[in-house]
N, C-alpha and C. Protein backbone atom coordinates (compact mmCIF):
# COMPACT_ATOMS: atom_id res chain seq x y z
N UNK A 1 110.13 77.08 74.93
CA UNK A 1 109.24 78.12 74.45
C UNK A 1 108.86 77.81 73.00
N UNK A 2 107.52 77.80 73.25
CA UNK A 2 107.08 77.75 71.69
C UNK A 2 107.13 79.04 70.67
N UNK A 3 107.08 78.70 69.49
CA UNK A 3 107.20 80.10 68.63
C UNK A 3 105.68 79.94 68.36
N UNK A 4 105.27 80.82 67.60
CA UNK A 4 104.02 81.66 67.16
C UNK A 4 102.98 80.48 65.98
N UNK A 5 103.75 79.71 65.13
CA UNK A 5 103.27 78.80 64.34
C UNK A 5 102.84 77.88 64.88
N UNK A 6 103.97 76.99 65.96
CA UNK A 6 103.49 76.11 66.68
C UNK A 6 102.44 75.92 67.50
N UNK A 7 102.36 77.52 68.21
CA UNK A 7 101.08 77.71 68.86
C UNK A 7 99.42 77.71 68.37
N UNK A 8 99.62 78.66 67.00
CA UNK A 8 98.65 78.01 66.44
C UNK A 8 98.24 76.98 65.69
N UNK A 9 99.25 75.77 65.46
CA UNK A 9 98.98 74.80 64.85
C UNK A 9 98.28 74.16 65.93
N UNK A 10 97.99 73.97 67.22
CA UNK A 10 98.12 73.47 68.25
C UNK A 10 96.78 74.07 68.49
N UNK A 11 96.66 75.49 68.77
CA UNK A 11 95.04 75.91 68.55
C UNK A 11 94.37 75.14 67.74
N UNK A 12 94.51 75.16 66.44
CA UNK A 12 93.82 74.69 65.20
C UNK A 12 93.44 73.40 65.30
N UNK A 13 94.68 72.27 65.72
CA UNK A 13 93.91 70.85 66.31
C UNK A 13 93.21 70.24 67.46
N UNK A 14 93.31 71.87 68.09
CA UNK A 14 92.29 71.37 69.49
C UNK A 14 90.96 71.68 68.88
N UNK A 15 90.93 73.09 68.06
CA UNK A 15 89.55 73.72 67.71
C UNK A 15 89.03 72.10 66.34
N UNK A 16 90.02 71.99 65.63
CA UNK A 16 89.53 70.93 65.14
C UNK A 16 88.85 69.70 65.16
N UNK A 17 89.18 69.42 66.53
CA UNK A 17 88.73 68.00 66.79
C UNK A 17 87.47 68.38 67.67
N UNK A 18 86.93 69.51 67.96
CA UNK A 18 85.81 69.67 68.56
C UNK A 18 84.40 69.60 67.40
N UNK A 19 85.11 70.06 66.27
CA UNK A 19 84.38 70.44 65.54
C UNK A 19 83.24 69.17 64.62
N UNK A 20 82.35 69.58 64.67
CA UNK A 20 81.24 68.54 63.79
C UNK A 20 81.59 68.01 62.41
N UNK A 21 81.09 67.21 62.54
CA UNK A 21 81.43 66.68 61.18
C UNK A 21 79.87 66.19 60.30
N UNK A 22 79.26 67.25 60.57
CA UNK A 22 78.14 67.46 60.00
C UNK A 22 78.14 68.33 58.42
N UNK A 23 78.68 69.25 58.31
CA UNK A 23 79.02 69.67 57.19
C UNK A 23 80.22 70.26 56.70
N UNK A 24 80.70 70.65 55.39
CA UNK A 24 81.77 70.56 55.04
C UNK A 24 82.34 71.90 55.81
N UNK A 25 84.04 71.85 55.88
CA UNK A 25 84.68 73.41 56.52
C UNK A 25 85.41 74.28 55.40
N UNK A 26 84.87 75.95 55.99
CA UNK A 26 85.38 76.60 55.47
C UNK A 26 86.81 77.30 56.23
N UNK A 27 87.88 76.33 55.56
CA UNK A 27 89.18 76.45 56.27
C UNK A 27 89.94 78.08 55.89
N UNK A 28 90.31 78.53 56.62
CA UNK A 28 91.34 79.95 56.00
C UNK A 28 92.82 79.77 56.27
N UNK A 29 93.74 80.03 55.39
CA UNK A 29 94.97 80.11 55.48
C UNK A 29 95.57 81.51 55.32
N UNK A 30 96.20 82.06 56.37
CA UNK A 30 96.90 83.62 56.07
C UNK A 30 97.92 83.69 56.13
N UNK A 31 98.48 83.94 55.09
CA UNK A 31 100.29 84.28 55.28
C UNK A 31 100.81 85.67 55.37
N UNK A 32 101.65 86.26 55.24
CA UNK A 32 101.81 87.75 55.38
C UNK A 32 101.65 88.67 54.08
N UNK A 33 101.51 87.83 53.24
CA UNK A 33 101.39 88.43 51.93
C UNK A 33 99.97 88.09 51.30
N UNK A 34 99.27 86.91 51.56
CA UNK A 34 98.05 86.88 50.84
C UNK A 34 97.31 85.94 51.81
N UNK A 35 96.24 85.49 51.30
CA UNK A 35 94.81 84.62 52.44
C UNK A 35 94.42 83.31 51.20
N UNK A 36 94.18 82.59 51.96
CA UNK A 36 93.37 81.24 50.94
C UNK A 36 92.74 80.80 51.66
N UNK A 37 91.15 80.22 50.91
CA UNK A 37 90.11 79.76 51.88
C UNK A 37 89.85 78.89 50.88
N UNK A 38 89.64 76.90 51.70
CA UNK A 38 89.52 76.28 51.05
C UNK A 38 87.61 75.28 51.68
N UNK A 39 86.87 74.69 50.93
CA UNK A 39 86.00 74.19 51.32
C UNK A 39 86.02 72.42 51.40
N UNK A 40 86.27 72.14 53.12
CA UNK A 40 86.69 70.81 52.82
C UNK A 40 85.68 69.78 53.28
N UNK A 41 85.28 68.56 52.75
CA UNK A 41 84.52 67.47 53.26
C UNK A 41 85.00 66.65 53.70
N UNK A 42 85.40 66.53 55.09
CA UNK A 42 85.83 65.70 55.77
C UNK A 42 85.44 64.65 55.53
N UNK A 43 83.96 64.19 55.57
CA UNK A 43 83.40 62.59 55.64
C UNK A 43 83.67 62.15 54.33
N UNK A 44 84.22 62.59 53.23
CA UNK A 44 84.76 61.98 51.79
C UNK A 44 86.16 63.01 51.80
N UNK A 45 86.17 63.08 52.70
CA UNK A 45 88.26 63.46 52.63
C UNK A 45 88.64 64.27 51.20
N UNK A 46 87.43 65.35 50.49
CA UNK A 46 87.56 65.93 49.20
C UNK A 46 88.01 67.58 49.62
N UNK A 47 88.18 68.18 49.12
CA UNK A 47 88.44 69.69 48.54
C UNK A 47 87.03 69.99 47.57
N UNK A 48 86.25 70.56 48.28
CA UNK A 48 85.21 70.78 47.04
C UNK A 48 85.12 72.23 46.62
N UNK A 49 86.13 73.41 46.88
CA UNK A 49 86.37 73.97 46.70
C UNK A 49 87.74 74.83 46.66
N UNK A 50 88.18 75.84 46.51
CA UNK A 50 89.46 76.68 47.03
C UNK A 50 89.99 77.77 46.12
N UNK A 51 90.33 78.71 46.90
CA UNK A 51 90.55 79.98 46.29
C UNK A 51 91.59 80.94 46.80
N UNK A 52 91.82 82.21 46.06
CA UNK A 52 92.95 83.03 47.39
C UNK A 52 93.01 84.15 46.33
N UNK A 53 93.59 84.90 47.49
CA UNK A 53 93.61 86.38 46.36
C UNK A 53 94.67 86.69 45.61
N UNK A 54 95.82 85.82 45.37
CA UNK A 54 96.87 85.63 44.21
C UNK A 54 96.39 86.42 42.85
N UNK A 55 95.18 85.88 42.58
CA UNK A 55 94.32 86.62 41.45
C UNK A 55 93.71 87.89 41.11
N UNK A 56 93.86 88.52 42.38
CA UNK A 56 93.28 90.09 42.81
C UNK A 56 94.30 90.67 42.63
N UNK A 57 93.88 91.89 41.61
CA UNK A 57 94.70 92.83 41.66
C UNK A 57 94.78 94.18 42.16
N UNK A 58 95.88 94.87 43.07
CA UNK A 58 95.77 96.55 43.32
C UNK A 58 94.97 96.75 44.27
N UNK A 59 94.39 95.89 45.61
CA UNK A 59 93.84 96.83 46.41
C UNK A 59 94.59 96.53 47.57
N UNK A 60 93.71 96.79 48.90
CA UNK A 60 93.99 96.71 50.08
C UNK A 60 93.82 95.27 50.13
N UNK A 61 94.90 95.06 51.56
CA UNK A 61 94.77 93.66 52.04
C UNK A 61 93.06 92.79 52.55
N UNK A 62 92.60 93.80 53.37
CA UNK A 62 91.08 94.08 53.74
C UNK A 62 90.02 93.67 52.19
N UNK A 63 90.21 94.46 51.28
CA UNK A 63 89.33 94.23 50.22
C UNK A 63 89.58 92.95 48.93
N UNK A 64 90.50 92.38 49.15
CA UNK A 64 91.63 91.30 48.60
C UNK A 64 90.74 89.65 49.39
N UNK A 65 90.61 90.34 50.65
CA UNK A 65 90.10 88.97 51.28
C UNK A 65 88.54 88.92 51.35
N UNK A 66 87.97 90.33 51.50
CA UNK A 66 86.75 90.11 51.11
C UNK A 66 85.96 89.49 49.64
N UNK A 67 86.99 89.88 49.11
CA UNK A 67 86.56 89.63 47.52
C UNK A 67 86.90 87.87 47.12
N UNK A 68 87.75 87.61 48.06
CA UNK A 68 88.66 86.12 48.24
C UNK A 68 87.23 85.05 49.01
N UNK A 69 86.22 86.33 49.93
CA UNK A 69 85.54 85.34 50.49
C UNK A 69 84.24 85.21 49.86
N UNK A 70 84.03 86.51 49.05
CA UNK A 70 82.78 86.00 47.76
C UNK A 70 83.20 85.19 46.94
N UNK A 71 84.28 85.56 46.45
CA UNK A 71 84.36 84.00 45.32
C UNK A 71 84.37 82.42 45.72
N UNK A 72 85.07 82.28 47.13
CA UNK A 72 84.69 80.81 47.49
C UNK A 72 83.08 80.44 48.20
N UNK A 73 82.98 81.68 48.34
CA UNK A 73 81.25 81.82 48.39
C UNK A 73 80.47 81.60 46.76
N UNK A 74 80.59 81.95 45.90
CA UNK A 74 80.20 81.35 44.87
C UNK A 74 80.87 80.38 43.84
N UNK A 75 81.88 79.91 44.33
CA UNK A 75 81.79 78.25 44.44
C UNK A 75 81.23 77.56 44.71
N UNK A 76 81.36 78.01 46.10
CA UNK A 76 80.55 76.74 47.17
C UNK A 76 78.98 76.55 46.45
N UNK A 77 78.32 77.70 46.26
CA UNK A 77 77.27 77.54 46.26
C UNK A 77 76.84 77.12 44.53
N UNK A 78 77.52 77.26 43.62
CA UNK A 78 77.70 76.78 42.12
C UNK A 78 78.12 74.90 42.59
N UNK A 79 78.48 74.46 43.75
CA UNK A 79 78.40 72.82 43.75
C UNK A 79 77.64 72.58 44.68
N UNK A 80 76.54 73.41 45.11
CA UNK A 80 75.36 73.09 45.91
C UNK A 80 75.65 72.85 47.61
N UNK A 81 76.85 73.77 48.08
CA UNK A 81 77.34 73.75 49.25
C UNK A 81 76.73 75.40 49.93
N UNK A 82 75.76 75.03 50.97
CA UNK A 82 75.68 76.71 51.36
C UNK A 82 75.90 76.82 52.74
N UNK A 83 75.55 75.53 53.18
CA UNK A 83 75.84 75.50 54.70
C UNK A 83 77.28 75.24 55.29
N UNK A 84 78.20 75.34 55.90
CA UNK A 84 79.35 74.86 56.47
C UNK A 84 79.91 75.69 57.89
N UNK A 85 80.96 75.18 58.19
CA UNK A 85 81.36 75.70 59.29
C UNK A 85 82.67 76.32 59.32
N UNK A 86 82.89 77.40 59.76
CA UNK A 86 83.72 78.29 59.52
C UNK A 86 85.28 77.74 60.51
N UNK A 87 86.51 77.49 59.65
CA UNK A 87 87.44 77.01 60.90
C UNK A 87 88.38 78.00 60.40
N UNK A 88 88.60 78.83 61.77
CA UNK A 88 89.46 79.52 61.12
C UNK A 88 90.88 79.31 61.41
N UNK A 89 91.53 78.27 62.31
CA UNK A 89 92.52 77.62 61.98
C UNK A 89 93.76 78.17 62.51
N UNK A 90 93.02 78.69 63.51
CA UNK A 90 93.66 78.81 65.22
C UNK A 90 94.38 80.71 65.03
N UNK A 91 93.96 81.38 63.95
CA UNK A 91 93.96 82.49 64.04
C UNK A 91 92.56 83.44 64.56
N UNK A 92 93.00 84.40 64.92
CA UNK A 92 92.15 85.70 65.71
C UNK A 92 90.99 86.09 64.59
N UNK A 93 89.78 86.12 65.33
CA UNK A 93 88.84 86.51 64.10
C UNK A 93 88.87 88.17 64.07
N UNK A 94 90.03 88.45 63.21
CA UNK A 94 89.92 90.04 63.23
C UNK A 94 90.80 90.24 62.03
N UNK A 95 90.23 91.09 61.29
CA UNK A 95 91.28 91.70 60.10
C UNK A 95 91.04 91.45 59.28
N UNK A 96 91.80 90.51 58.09
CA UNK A 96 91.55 90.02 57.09
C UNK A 96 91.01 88.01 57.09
N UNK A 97 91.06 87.80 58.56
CA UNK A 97 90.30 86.62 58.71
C UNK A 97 88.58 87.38 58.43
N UNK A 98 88.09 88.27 58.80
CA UNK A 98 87.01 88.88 59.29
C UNK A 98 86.75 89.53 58.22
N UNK A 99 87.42 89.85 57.56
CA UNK A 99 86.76 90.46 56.22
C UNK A 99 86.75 88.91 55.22
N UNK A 100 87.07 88.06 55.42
CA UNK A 100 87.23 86.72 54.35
C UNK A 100 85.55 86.37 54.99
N UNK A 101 85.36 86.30 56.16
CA UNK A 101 84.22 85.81 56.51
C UNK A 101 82.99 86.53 56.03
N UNK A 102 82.83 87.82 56.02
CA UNK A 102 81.91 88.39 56.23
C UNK A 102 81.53 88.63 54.40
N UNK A 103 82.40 88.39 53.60
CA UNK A 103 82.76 88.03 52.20
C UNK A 103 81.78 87.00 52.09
N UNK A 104 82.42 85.60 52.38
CA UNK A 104 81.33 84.49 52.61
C UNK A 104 80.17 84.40 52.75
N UNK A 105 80.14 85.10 53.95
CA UNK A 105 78.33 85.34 54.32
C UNK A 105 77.57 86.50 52.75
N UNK A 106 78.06 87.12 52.68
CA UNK A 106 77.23 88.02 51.81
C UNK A 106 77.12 87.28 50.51
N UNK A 107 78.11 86.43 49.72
CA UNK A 107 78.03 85.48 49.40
C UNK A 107 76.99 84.53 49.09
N UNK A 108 76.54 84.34 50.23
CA UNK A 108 75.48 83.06 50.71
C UNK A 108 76.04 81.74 51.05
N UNK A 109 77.13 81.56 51.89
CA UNK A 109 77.32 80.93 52.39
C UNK A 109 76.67 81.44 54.39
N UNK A 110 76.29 79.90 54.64
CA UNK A 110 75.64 80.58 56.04
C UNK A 110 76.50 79.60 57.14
N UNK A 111 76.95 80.37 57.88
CA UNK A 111 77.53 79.51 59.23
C UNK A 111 77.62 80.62 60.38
């Protein structure tokens, strides 16, 4: 029996290897205490961005990640990145994955 990590590590490299390698990914990491979303270019193996709400102070978990997904939204787009693809890295698009996204998009990041 697998535990809960393994399973989604295992999601994450199936969803991974489907994925294009047309433009850079907007990866999310959630732990139980905070979220990090990093912007990666696979075809030059770089980090051209990354962020997390370590830096936010006093709200909800919900408004922590939204605010987590405008700022790597204006990153991205301060190094001329607007397009990418969203991986969310074998977690459920609901909650604070879903508020990181919808952060992004308003942002101006488009995927």
């Amino acid at each position: 029996m697998k535990n809960k990590k393994t399973q989604r590590q295992i999601r994450h490299q199936r969803v991974k290897s489907h994925l294009k390698k047309t433009y850079p990914r907007l990866v999310v990491f959630r732990s139980n205490k905070h979220i990090y979303a990093q912007i990666i270019d696979d075809n030059a193996s770089k980090t051209i961005a990354a962020t997390s709400d370590t830096k936010i102070e006093k709200k909800s978990n919900l408004q922590k990640a939204k605010e987590t997904g405008l700022d790597i939204a204006k990153i991205g787009v301060n190094k001329y990145v607007k397009n990418v693809v969203f991986d969310r890295a074998g977690y459920k698009y609901h909650g604070r994955v879903k508020a990181l996204a919808d952060g992004a998009r308003e942002g101006g990041l488009t995927f």
